[in-house]
C-alpha atoms as a PDB file:
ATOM      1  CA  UNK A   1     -19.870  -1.910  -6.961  1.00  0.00           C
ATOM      2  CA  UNK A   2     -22.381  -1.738  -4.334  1.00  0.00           C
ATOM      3  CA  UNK A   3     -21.367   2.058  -3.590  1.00  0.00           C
ATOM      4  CA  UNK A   4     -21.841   3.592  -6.750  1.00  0.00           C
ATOM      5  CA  UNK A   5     -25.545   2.508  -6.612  1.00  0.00           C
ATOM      6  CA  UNK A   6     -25.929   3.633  -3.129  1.00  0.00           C
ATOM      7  CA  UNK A   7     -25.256   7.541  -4.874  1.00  0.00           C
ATOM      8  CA  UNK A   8     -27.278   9.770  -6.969  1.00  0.00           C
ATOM      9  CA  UNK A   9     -26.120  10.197 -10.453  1.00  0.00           C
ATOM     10  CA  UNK A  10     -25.515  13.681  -9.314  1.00  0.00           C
ATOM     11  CA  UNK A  11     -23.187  12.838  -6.458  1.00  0.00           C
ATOM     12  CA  UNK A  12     -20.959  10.284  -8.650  1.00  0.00           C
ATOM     13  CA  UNK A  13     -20.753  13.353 -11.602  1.00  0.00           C
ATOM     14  CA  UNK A  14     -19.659  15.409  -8.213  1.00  0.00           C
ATOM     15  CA  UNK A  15     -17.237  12.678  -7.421  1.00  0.00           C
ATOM     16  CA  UNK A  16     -15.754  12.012 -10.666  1.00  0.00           C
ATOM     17  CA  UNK A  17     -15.071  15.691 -11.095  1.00  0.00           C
ATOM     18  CA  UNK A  18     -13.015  15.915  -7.915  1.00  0.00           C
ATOM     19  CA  UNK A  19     -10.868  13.160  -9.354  1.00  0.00           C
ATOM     20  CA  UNK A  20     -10.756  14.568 -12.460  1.00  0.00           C
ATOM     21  CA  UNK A  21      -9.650  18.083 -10.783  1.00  0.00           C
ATOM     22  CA  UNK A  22      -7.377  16.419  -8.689  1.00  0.00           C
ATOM     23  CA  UNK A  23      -5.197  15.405 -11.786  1.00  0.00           C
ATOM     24  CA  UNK A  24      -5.343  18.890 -13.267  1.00  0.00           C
ATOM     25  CA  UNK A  25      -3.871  20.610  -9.955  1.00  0.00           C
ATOM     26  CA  UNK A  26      -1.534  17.275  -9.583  1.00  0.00           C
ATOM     27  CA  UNK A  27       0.215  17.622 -12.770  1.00  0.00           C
ATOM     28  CA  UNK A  28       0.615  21.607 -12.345  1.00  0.00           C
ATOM     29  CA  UNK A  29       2.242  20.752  -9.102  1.00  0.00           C
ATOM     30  CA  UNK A  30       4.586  17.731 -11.130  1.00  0.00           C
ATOM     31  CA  UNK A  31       5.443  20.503 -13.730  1.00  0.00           C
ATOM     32  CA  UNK A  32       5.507  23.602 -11.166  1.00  0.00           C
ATOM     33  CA  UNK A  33       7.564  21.883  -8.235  1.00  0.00           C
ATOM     34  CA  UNK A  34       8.770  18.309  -9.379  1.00  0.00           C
ATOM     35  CA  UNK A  35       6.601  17.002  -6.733  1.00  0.00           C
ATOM     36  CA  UNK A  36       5.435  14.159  -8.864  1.00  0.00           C
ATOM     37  CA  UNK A  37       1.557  15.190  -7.790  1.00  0.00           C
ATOM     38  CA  UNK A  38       1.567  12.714  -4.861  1.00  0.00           C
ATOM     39  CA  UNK A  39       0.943  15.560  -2.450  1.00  0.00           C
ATOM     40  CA  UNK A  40      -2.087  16.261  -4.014  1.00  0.00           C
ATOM     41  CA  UNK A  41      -3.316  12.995  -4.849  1.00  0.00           C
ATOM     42  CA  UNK A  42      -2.475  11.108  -1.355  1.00  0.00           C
ATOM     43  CA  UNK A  43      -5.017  13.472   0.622  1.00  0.00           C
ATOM     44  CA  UNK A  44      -7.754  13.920  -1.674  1.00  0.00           C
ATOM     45  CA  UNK A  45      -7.765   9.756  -2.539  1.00  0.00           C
ATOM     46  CA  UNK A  46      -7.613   9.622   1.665  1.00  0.00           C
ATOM     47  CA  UNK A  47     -10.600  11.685   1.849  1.00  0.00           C
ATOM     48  CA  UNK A  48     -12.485  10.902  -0.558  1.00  0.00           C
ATOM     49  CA  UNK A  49     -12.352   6.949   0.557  1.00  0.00           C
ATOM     50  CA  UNK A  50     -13.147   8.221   3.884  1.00  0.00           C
ATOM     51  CA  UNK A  51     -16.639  10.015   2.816  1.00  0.00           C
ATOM     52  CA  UNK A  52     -16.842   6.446   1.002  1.00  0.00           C
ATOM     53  CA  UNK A  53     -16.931   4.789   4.083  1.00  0.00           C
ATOM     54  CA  UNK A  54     -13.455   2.459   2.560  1.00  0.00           C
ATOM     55  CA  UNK A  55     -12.082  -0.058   5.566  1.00  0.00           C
ATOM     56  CA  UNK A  56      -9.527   2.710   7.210  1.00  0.00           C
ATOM     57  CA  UNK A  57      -7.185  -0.711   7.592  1.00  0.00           C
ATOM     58  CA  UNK A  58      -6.669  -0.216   3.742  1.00  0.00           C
ATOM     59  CA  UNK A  59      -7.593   3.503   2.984  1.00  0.00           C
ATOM     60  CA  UNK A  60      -4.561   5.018   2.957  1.00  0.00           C
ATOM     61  CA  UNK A  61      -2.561   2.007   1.351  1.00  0.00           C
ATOM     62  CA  UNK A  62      -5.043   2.242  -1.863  1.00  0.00           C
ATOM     63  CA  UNK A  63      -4.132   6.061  -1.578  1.00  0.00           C
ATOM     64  CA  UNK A  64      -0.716   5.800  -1.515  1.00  0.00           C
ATOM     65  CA  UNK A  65      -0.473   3.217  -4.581  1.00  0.00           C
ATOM     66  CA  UNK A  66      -3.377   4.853  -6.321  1.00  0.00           C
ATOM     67  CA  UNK A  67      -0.900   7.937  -5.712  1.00  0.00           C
ATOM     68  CA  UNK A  68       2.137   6.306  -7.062  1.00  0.00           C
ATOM     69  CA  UNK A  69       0.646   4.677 -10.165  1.00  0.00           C
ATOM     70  CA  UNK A  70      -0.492   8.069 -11.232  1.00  0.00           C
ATOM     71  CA  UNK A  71       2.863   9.545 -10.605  1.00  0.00           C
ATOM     72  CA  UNK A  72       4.306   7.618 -13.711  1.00  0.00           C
ATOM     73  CA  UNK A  73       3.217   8.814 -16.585  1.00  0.00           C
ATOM     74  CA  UNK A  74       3.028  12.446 -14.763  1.00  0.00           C
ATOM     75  CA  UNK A  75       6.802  12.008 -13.493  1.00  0.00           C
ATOM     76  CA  UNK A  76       8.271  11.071 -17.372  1.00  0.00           C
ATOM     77  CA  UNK A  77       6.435  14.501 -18.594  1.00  0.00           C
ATOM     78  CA  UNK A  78       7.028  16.684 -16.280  1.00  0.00           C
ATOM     79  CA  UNK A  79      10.793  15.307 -16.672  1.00  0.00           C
ATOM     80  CA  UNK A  80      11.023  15.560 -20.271  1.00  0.00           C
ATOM     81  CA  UNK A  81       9.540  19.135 -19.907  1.00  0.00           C
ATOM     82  CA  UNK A  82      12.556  20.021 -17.443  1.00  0.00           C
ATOM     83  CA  UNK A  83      14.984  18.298 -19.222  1.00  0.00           C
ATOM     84  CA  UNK A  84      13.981  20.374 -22.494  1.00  0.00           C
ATOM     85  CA  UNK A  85      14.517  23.447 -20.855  1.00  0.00           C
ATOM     86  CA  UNK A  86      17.995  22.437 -19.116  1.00  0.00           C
ATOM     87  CA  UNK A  87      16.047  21.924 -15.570  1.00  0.00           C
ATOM     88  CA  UNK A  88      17.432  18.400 -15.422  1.00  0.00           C
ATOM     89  CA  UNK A  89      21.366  18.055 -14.274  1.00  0.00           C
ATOM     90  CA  UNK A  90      22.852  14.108 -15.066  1.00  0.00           C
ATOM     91  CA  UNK A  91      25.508  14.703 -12.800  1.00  0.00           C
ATOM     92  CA  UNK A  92      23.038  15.053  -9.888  1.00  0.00           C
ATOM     93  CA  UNK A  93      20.922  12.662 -10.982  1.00  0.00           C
ATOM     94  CA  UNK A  94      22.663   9.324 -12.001  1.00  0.00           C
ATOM     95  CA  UNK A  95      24.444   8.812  -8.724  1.00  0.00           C
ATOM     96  CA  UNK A  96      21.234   9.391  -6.727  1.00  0.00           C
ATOM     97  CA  UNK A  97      19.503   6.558  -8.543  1.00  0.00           C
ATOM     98  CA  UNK A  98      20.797   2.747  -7.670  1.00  0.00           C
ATOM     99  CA  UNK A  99      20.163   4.377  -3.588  1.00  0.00           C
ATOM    100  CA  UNK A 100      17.086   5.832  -4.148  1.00  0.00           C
ATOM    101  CA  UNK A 101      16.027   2.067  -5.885  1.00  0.00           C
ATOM    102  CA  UNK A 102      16.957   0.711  -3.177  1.00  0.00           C
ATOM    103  CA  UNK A 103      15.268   3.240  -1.358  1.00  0.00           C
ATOM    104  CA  UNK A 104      12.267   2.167  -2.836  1.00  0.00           C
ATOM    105  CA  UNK A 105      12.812  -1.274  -1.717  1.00  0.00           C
ATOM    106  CA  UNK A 106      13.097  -0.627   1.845  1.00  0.00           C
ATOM    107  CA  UNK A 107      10.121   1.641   1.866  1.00  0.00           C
ATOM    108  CA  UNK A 108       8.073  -1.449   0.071  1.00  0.00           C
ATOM    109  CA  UNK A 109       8.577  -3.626   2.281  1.00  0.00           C
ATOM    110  CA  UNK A 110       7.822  -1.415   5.720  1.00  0.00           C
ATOM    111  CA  UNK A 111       4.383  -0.661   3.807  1.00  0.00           C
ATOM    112  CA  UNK A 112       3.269  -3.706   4.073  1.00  0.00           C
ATOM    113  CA  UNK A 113       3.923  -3.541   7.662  1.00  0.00           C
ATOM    114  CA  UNK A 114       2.770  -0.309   8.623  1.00  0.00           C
ATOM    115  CA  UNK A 115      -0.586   0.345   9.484  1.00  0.00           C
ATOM    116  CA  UNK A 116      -2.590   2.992   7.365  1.00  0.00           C
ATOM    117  CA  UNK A 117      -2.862   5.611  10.384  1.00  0.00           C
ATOM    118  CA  UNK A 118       0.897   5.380  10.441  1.00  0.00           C
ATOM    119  CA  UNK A 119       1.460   6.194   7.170  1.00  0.00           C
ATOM    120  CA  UNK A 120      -1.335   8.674   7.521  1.00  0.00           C
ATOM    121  CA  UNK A 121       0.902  10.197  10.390  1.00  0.00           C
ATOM    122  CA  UNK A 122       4.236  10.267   8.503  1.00  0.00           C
ATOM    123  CA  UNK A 123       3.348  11.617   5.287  1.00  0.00           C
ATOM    124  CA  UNK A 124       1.935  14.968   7.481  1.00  0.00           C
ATOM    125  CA  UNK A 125       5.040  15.282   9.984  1.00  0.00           C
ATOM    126  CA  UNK A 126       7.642  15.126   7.132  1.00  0.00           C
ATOM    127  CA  UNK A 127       5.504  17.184   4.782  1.00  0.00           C
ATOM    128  CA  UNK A 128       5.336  19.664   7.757  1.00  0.00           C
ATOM    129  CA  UNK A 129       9.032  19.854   7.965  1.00  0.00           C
ATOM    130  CA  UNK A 130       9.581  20.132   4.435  1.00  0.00           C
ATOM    131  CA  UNK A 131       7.503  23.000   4.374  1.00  0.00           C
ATOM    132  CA  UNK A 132       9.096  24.609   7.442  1.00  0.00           C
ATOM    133  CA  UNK A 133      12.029  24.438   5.776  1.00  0.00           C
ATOM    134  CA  UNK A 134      11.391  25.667   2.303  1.00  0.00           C
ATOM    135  CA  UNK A 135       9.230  29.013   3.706  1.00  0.00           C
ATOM    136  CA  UNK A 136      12.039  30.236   5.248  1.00  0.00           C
ATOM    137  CA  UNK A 137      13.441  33.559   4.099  1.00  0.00           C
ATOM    138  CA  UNK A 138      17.343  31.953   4.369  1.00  0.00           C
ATOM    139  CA  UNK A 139      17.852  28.136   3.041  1.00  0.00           C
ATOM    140  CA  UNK A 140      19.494  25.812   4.271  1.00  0.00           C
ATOM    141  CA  UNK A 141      22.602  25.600   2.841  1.00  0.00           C
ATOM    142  CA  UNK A 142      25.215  22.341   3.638  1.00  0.00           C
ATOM    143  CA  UNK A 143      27.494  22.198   1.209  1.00  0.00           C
ATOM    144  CA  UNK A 144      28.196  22.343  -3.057  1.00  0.00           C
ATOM    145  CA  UNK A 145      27.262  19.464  -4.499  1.00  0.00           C
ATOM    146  CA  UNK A 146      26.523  16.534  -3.149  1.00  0.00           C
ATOM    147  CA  UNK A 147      28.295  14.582  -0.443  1.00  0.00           C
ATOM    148  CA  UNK A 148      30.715  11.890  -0.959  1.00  0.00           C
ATOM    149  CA  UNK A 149      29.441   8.212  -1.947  1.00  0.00           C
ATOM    150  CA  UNK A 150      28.421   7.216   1.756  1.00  0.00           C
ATOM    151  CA  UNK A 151      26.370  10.707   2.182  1.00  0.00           C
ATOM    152  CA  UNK A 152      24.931  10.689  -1.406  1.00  0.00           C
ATOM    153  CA  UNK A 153      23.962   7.018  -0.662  1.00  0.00           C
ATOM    154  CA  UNK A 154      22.007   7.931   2.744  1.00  0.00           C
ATOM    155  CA  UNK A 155      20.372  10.789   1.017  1.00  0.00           C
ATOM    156  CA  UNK A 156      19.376   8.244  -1.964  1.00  0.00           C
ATOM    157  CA  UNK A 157      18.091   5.954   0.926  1.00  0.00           C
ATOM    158  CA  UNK A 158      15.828   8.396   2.280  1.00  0.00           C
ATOM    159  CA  UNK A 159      14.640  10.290  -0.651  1.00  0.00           C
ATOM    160  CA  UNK A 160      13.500   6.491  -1.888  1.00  0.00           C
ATOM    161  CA  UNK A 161      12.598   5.063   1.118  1.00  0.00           C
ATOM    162  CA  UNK A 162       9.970   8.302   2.649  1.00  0.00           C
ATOM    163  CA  UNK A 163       8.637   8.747  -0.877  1.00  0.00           C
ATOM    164  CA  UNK A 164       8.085   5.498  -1.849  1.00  0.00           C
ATOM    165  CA  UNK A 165       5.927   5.528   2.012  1.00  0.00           C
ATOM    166  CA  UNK A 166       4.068   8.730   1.435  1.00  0.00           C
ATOM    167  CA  UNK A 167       3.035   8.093  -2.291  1.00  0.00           C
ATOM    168  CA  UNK A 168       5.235  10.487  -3.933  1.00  0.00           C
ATOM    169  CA  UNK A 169       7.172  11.108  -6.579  1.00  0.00           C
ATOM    170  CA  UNK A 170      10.593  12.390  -4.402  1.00  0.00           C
ATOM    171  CA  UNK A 171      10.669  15.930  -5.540  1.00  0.00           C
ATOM    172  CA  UNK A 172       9.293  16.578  -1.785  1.00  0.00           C
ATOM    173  CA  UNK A 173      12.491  15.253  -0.507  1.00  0.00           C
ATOM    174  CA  UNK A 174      14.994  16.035  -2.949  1.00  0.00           C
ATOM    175  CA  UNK A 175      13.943  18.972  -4.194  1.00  0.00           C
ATOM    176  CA  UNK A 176      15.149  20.505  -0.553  1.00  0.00           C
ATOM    177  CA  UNK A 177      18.147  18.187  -0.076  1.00  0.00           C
ATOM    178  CA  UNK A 178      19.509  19.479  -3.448  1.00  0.00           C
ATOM    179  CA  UNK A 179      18.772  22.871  -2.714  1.00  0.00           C
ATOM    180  CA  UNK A 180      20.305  22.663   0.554  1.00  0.00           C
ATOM    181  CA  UNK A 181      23.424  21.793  -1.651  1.00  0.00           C
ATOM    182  CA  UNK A 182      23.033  24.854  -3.245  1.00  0.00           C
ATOM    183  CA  UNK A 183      21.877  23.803  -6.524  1.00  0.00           C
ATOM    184  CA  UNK A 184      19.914  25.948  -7.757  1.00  0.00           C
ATOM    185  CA  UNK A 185      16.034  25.792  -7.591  1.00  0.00           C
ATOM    186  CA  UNK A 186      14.820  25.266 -11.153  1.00  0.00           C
ATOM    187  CA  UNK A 187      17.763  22.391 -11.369  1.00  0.00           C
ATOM    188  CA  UNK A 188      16.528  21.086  -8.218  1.00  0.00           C
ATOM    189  CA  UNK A 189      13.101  21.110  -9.318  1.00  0.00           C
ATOM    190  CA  UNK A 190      13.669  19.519 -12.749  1.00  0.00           C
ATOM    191  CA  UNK A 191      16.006  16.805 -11.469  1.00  0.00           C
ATOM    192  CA  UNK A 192      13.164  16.006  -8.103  1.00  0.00           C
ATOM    193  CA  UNK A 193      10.936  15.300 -11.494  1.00  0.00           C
ATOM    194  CA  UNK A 194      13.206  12.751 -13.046  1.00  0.00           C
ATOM    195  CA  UNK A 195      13.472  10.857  -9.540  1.00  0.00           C
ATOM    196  CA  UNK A 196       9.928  10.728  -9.453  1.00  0.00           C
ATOM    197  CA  UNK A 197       9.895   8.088 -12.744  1.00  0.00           C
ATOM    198  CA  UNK A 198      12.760   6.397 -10.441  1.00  0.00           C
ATOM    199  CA  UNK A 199      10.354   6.250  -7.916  1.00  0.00           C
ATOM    200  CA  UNK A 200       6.902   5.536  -8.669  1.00  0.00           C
ATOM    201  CA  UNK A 201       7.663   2.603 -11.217  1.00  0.00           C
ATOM    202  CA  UNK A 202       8.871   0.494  -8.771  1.00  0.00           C
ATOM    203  CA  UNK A 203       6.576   1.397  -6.061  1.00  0.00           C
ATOM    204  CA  UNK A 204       3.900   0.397  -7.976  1.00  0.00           C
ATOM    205  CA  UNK A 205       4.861  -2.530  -8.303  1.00  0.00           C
ATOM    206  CA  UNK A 206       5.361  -3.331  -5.127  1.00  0.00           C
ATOM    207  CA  UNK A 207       1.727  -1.676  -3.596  1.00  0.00           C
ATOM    208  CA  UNK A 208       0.268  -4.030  -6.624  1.00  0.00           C
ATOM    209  CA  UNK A 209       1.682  -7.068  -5.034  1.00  0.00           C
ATOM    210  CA  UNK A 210       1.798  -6.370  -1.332  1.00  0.00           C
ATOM    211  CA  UNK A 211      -1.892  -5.547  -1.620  1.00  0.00           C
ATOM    212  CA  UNK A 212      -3.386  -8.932  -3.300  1.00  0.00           C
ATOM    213  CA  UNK A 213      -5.460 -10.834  -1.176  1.00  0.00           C
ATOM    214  CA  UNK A 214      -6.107  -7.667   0.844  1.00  0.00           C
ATOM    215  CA  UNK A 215      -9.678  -7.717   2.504  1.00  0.00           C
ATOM    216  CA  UNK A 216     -11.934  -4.989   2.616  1.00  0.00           C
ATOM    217  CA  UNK A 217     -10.291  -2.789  -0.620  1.00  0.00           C
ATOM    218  CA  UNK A 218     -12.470  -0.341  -2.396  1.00  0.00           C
ATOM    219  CA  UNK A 219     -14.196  -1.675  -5.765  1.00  0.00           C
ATOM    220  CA  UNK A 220     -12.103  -1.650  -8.836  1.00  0.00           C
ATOM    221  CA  UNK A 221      -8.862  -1.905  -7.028  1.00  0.00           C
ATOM    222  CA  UNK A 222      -5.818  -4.084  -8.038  1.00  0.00           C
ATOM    223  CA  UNK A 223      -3.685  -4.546  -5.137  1.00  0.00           C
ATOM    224  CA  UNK A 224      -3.337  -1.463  -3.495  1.00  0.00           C
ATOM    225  CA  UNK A 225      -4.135   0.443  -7.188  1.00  0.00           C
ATOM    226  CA  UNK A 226      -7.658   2.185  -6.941  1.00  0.00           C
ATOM    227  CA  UNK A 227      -8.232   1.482 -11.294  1.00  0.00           C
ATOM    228  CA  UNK A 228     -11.369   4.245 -10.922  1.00  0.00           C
ATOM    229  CA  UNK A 229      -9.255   6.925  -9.355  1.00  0.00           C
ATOM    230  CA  UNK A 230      -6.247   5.883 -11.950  1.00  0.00           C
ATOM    231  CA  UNK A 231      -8.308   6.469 -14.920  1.00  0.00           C
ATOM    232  CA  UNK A 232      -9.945   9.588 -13.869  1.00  0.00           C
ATOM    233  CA  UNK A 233      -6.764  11.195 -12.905  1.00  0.00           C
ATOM    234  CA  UNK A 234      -3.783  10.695 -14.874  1.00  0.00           C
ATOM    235  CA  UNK A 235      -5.432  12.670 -18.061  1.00  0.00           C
ATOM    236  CA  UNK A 236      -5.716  15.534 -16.506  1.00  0.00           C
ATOM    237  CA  UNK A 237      -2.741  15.520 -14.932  1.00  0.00           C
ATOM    238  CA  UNK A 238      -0.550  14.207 -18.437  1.00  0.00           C
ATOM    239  CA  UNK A 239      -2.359  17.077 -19.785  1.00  0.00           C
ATOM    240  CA  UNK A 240      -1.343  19.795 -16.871  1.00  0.00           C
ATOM    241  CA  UNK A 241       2.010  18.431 -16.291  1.00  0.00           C
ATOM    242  CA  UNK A 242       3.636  20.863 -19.144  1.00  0.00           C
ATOM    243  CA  UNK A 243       1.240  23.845 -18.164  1.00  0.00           C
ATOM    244  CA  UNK A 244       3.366  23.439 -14.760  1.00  0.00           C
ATOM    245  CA  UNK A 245       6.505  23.060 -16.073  1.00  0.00           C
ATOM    246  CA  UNK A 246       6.394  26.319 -18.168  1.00  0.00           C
ATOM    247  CA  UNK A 247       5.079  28.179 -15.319  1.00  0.00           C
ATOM    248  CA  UNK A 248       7.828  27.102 -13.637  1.00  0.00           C
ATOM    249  CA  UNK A 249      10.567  28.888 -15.769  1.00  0.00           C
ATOM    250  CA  UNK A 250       8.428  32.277 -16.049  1.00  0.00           C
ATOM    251  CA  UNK A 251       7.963  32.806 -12.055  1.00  0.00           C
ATOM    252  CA  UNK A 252      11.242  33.747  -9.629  1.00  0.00           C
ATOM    253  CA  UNK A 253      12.871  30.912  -7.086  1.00  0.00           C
ATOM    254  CA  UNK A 254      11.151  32.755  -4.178  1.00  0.00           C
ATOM    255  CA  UNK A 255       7.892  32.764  -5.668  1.00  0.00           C
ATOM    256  CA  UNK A 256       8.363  28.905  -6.156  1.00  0.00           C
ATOM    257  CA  UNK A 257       9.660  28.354  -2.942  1.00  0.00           C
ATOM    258  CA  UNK A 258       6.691  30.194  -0.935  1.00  0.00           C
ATOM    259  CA  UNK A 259       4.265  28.430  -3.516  1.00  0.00           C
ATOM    260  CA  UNK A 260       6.198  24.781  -2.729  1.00  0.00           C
ATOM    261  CA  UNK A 261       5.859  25.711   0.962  1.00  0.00           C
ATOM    262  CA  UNK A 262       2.503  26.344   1.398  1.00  0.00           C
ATOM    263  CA  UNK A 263       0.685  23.180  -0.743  1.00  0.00           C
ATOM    264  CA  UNK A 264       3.182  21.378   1.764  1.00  0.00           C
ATOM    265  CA  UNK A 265       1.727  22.661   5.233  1.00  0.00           C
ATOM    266  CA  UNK A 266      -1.802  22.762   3.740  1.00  0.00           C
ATOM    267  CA  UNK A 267      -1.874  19.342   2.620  1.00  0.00           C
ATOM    268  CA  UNK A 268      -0.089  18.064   6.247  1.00  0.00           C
ATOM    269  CA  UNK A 269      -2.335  19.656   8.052  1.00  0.00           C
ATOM    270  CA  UNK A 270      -4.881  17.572   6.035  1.00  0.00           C
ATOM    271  CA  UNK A 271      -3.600  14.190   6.904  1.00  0.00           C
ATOM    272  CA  UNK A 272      -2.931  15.034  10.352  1.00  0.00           C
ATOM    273  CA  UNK A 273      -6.745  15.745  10.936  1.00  0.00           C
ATOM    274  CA  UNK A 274      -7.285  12.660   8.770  1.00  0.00           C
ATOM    275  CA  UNK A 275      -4.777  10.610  11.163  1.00  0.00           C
ATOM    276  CA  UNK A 276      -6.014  11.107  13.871  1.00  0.00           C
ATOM    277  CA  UNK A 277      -9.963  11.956  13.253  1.00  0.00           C
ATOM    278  CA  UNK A 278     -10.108  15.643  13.996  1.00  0.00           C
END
């Protein structure tokens, strides 16, 4: 770990308590909007490997499965937590999940294609929509309920295949879509947290494998999976992940929405500076 002796003691405390803060704002975010923390955790990983000086060839790949590993354990609490408070609807959820797996497999395998600017580029443009579209005063509103099986498997298809690309947990995605199909937003927001487990388990997986043999990754990294950033991370955010979820069902759908919107644009505007070295 040639980098950690090239810092001061002071520097690596300073690092290790961004990670650490990270988690905490990530799992309010899980609980709060059923993000799954990714849109938290992609950025600041980005960043931070970045100011590191990490091969940009690999930088955001490490972020993005760093991102997704995390996501697990934050994505089952933040679920349960919903589920306990009647956030989480079955009939929404179990016919999203065999498209949103394979989803997940489609995204997986364009990863390993994509360079890391590209992904860079992505997550920002379709986190800029999504935020577009959740600040307005007037949703979007489709339809009740969700489309037939053809529509409910494209939607499955995207939710798994952009979020499993952009290292999060689907609540960006389908936290929208379903509110676009009028459901409302605490159900939306509690069933976006149960995709996330959908999600991230598999993506793992497949950021672990596609990134063995990888040159140039950051030290302590399996795969694509950063193991420093993992373990300083997901306690804070397995601890915060309720905090969020209980904030959730005290504040108004507005509030949530505005609150949803603007982490969204802040954190696009982000990458986009990252992308493209602004």
């Amino acid at each position: 770990m040639d980098f950690l002796s090239a810092h001061s003691p002071l520097w690596l405390a300073g690092l290790a308590s961004a990670l650490m803060v990270t988690g905490a704002v990530a799992g309010i975010l899980a609980g709060l909007l059923g993000v799954g923390g990714g849109i938290v955790i992609v950025p600041v990983l980005y960043h931070l490997f970045s100011l590191l000086g990490i091969d940009p060839e690999v930088r955001m790949h490490v972020a993005v499965g760093t991102s997704l590993a995390a996501i697990v354990p934050t994505s089952i609490i933040s679920a349960r937590a919903h589920y306990k408070r009647g956030g989480l609807d079955p009939q929404l959820f179990k016919p999203l999940v065999p498209w949103t797996l394979a989803g997940v497999l489609v995204g997986a395998l364009l990863s390993g294609y994509l360079s890391g600017d590209v992904l860079a580029a992505l997550f920002a443009v379709i986190a800029l929509l999504v935020a577009l579209n959740m600040a307005l005063e007037r949703s979007l509103s489709l339809r009740d309920g969700l489309p037939g099986l053809f529509g409910t498997g494209l939607l499955g298809l995207f939710i798994g295949s952009l979020s499993t690309l952009m290292g999060i947990g689907g609540g960006t995605l389908s936290v929208p879509i379903l509110n676009a199909c009028r459901t409302p937003m605490h159900i939306a927001v509690g069933t976006g947290a149960a995709l996330g487990v959908v999600i991230s388990l598999p993506g793992v997986l497949a950021y672990l494998i596609n990134g063995l043999g990888a040159a140039n990754l950051p030290p302590a990294t399996l795969g694509y999976v950063n193991l420093l950033g993992l373990a300083l991370i997901v306690p804070t955010t397995m601890l915060t992940a309720p905090w969020g979820a209980h904030i959730a069902h005290a504040v108004n759908a507005r509030q949530l929405r505005r609150l949803f919107a603007l982490f969204l644009a802040l954190t696009a505007i982000r990458m986009l500076f990252g992308a493209f070295d602004l």
